[in-house]
PDB file of N, CA and C in Angstrom:
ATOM      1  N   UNK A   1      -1.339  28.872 -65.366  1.00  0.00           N
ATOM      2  CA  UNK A   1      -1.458  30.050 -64.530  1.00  0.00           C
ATOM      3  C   UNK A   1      -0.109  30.286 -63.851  1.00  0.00           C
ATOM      4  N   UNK A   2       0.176  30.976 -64.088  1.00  0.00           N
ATOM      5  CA  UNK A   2       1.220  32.151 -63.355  1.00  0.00           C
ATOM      6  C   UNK A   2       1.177  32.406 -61.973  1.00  0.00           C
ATOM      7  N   UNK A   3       2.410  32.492 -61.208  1.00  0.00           N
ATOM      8  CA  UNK A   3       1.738  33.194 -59.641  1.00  0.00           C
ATOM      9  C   UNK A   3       1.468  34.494 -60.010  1.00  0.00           C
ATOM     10  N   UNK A   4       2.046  35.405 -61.193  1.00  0.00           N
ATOM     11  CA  UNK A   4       1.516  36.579 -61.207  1.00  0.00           C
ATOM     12  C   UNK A   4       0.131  36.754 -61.203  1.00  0.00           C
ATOM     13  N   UNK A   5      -0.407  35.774 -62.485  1.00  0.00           N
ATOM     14  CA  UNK A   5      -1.854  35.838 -62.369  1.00  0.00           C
ATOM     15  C   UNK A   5      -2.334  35.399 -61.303  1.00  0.00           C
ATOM     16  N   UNK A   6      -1.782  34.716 -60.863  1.00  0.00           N
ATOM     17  CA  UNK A   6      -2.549  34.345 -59.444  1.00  0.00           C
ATOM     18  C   UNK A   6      -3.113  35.022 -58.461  1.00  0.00           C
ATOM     19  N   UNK A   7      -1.742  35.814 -58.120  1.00  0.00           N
ATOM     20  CA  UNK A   7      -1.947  37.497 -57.724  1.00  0.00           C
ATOM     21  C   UNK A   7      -2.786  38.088 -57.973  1.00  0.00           C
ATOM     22  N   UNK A   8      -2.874  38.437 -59.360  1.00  0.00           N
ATOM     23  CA  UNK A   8      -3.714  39.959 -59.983  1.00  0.00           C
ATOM     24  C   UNK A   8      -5.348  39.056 -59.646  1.00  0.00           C
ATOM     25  N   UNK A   9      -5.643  37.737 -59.695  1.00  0.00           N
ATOM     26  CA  UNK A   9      -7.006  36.737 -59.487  1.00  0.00           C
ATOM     27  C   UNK A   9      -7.329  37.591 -57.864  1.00  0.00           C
ATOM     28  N   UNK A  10      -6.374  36.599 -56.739  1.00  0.00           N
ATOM     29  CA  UNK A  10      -6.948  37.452 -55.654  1.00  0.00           C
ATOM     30  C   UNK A  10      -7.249  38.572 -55.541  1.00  0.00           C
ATOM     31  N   UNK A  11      -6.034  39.709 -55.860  1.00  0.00           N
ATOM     32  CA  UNK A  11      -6.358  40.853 -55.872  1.00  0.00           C
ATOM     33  C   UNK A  11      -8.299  41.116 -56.509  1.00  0.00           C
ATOM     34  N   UNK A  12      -8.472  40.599 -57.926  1.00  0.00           N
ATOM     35  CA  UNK A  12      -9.275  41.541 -58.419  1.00  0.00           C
ATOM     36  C   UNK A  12     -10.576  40.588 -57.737  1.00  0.00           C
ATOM     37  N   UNK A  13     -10.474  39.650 -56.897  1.00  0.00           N
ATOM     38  CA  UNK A  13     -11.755  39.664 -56.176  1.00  0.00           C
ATOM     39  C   UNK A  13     -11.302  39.662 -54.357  1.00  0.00           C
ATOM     40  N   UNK A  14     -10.768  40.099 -54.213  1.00  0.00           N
ATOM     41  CA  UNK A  14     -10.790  40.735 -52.808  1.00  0.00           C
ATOM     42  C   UNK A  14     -10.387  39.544 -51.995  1.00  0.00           C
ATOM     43  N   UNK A  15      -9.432  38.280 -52.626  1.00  0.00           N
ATOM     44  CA  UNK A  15      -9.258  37.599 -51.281  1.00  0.00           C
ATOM     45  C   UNK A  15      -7.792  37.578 -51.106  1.00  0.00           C
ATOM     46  N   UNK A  16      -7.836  37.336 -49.643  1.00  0.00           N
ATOM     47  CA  UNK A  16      -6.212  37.176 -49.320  1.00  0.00           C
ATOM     48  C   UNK A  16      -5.452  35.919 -49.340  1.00  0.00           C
ATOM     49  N   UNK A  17      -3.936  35.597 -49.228  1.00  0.00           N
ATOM     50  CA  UNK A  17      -3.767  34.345 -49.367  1.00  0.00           C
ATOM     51  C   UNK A  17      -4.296  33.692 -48.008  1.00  0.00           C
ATOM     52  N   UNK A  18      -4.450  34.131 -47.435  1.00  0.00           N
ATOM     53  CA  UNK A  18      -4.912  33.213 -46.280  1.00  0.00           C
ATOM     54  C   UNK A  18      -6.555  32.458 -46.159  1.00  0.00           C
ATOM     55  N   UNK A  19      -7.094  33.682 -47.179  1.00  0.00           N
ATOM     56  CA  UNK A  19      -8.473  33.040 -47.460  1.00  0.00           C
ATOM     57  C   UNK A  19      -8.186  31.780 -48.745  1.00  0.00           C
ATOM     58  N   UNK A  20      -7.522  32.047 -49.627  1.00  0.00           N
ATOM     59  CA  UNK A  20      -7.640  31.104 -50.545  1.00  0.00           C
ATOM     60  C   UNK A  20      -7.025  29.874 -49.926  1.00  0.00           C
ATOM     61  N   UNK A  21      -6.159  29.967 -49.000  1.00  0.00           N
ATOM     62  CA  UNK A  21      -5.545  28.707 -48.661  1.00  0.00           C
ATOM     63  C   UNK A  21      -6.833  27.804 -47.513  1.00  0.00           C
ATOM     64  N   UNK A  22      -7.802  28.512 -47.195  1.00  0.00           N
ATOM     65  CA  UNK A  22      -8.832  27.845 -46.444  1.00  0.00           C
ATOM     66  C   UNK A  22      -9.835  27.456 -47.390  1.00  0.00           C
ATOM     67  N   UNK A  23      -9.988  28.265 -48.552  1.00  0.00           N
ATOM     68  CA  UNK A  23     -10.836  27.719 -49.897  1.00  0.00           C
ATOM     69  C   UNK A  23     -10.516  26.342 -50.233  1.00  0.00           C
ATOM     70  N   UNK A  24      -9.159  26.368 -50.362  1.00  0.00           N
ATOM     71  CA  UNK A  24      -8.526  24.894 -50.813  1.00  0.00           C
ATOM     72  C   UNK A  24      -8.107  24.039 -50.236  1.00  0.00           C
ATOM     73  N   UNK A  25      -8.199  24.472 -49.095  1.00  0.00           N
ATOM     74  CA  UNK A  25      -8.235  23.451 -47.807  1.00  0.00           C
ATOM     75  C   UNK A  25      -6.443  23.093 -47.966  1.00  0.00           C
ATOM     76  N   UNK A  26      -5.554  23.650 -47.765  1.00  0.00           N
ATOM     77  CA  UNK A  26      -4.001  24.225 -48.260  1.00  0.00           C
ATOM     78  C   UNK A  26      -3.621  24.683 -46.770  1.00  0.00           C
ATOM     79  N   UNK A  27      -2.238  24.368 -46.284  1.00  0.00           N
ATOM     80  CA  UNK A  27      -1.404  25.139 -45.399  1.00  0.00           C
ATOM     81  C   UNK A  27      -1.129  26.515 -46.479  1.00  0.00           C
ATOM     82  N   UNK A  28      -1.306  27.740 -45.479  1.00  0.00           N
ATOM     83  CA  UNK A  28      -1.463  29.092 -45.974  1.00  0.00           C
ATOM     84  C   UNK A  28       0.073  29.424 -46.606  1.00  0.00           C
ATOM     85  N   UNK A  29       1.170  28.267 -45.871  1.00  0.00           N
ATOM     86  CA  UNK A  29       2.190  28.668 -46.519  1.00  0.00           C
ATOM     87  C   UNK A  29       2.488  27.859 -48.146  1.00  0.00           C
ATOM     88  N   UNK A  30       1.349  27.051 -48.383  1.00  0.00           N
ATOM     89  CA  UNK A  30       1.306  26.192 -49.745  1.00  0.00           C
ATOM     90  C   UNK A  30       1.186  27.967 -50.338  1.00  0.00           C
ATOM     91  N   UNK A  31       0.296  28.215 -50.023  1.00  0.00           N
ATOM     92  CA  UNK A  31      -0.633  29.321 -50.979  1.00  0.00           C
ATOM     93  C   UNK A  31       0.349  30.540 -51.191  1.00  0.00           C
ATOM     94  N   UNK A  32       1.192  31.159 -50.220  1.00  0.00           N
ATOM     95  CA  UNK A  32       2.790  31.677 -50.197  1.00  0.00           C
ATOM     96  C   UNK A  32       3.157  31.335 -51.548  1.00  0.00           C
ATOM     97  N   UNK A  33       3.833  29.860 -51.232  1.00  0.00           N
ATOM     98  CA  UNK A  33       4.681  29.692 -52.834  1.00  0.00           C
ATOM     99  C   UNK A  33       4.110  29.470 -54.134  1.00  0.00           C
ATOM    100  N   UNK A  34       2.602  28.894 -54.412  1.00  0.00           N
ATOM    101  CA  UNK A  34       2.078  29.391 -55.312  1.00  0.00           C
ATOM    102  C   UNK A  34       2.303  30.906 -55.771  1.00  0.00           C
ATOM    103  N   UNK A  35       2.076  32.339 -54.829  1.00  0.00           N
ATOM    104  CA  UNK A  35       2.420  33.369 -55.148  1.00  0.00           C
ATOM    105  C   UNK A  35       3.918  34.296 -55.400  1.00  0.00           C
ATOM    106  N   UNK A  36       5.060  33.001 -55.073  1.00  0.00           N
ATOM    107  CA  UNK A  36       6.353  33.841 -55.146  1.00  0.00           C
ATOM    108  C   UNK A  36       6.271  34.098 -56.566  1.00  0.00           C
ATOM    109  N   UNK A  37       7.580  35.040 -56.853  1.00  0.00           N
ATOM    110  CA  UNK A  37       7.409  36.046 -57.541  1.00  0.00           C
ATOM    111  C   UNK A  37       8.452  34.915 -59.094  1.00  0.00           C
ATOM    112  N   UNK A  38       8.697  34.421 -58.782  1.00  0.00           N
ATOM    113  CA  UNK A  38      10.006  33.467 -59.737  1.00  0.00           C
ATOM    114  C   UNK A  38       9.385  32.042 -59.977  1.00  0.00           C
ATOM    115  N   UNK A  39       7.939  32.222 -59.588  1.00  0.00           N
ATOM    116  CA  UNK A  39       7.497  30.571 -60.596  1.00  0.00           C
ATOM    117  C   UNK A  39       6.858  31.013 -62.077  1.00  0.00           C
ATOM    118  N   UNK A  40       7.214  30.107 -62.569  1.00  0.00           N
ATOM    119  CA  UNK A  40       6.211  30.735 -63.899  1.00  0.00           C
ATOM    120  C   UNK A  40       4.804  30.169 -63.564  1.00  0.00           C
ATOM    121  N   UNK A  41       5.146  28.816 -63.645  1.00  0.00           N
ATOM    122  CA  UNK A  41       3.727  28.502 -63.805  1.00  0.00           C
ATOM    123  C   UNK A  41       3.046  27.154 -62.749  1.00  0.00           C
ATOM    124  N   UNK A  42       2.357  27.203 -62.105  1.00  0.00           N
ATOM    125  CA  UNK A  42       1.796  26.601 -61.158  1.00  0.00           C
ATOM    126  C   UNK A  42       1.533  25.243 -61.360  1.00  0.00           C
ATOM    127  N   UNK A  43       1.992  24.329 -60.229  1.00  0.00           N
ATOM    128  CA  UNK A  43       1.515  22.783 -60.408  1.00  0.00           C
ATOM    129  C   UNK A  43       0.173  22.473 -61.535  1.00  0.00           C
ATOM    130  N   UNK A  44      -0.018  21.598 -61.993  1.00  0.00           N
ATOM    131  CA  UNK A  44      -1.162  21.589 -62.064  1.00  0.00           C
ATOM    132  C   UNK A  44      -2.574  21.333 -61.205  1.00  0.00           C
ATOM    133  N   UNK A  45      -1.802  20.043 -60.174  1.00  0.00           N
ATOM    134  CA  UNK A  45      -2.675  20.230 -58.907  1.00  0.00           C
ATOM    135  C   UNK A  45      -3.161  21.103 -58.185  1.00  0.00           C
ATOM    136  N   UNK A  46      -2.174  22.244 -58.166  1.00  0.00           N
ATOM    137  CA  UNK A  46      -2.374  23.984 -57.639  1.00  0.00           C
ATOM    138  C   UNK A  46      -3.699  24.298 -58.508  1.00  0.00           C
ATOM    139  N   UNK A  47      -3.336  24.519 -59.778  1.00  0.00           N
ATOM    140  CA  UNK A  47      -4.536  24.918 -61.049  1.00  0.00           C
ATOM    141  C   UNK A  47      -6.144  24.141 -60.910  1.00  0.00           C
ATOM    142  N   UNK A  48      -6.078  23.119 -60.356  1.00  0.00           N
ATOM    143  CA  UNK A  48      -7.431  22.395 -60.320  1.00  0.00           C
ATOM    144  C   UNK A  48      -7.792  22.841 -58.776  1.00  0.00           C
ATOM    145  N   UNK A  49      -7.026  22.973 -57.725  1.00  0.00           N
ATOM    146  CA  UNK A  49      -7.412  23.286 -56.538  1.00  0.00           C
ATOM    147  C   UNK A  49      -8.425  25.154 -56.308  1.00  0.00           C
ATOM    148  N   UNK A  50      -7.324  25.433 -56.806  1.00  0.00           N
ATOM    149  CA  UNK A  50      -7.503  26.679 -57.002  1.00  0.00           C
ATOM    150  C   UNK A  50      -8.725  27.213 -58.065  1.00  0.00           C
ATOM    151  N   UNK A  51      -8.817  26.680 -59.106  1.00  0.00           N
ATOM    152  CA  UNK A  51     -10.459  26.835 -59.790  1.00  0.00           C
ATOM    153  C   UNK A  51     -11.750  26.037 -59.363  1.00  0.00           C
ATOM    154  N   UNK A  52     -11.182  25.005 -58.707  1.00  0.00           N
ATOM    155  CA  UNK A  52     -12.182  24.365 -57.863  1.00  0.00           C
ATOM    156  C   UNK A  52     -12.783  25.524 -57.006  1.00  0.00           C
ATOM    157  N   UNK A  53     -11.854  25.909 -55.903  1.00  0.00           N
ATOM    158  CA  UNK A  53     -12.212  26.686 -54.739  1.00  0.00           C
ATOM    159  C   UNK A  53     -12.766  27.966 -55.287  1.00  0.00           C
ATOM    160  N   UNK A  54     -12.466  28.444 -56.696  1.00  0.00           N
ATOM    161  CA  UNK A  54     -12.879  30.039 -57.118  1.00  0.00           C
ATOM    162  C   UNK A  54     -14.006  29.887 -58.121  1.00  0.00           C
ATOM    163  N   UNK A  55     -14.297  28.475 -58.337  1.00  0.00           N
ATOM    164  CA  UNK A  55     -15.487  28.143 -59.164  1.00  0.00           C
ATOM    165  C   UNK A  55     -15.315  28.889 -60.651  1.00  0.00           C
ATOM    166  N   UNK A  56     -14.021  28.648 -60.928  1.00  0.00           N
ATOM    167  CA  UNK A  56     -13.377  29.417 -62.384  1.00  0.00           C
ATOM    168  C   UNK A  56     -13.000  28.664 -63.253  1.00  0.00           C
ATOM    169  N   UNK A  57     -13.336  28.490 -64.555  1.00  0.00           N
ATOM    170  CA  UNK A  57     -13.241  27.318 -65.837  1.00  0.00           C
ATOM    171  C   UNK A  57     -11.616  27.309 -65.876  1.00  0.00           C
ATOM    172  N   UNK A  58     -11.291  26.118 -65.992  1.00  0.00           N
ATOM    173  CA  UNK A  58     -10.143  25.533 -66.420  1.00  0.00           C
ATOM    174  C   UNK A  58      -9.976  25.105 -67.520  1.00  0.00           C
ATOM    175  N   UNK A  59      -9.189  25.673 -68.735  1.00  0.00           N
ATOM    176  CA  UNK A  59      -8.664  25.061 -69.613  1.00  0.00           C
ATOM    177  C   UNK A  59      -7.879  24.095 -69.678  1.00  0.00           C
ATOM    178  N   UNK A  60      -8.165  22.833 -69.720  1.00  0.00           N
ATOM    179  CA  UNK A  60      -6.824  22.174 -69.938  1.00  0.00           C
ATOM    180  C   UNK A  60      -5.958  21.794 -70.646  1.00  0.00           C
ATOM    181  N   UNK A  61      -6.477  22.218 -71.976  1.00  0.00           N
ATOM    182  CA  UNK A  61      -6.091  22.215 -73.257  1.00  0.00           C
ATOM    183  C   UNK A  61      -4.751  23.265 -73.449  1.00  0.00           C
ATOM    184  N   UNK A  62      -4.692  23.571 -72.679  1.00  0.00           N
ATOM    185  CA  UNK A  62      -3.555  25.227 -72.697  1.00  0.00           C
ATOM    186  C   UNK A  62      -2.206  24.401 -72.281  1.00  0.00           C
ATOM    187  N   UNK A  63      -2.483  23.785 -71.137  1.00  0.00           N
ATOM    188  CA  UNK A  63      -1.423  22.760 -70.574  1.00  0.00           C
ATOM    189  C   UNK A  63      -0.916  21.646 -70.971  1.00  0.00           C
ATOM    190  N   UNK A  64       0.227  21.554 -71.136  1.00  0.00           N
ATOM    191  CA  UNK A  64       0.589  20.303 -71.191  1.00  0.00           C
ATOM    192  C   UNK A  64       0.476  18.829 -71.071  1.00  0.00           C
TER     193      UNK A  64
END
């Protein structure tokens, strides 16, 4: 995952970074650099936190 996608994720269900960073139990400024604009692609720890908290299937097979 991308911070872009990451982005277009909150966006298309209505949360802000400040909500996802309380989803994941995250300082809101973790959840910031997950979304800058120049990462490609997100920790993987980010990726399990983050589908944890959005209850969204993880491939892990995609990753490395």
């Amino acid at each position: 995952m991308t911070s872009q996608q990451l982005r277009a994720l909150l966006e298309e269900r209505g949360l802000s970074q400040l909500k996802l960073a309380d989803l994941c139990r995250v300082n809101p400024r973790t959840v910031r650099r997950w979304c800058e604009t120049d990462r490609q692609e997100l920790p993987r720890s980010a990726m399990l936190l983050i589908c944890h908290a959005l209850k969204i299937p993880l491939d892990l097979e995609t990753r490395p």
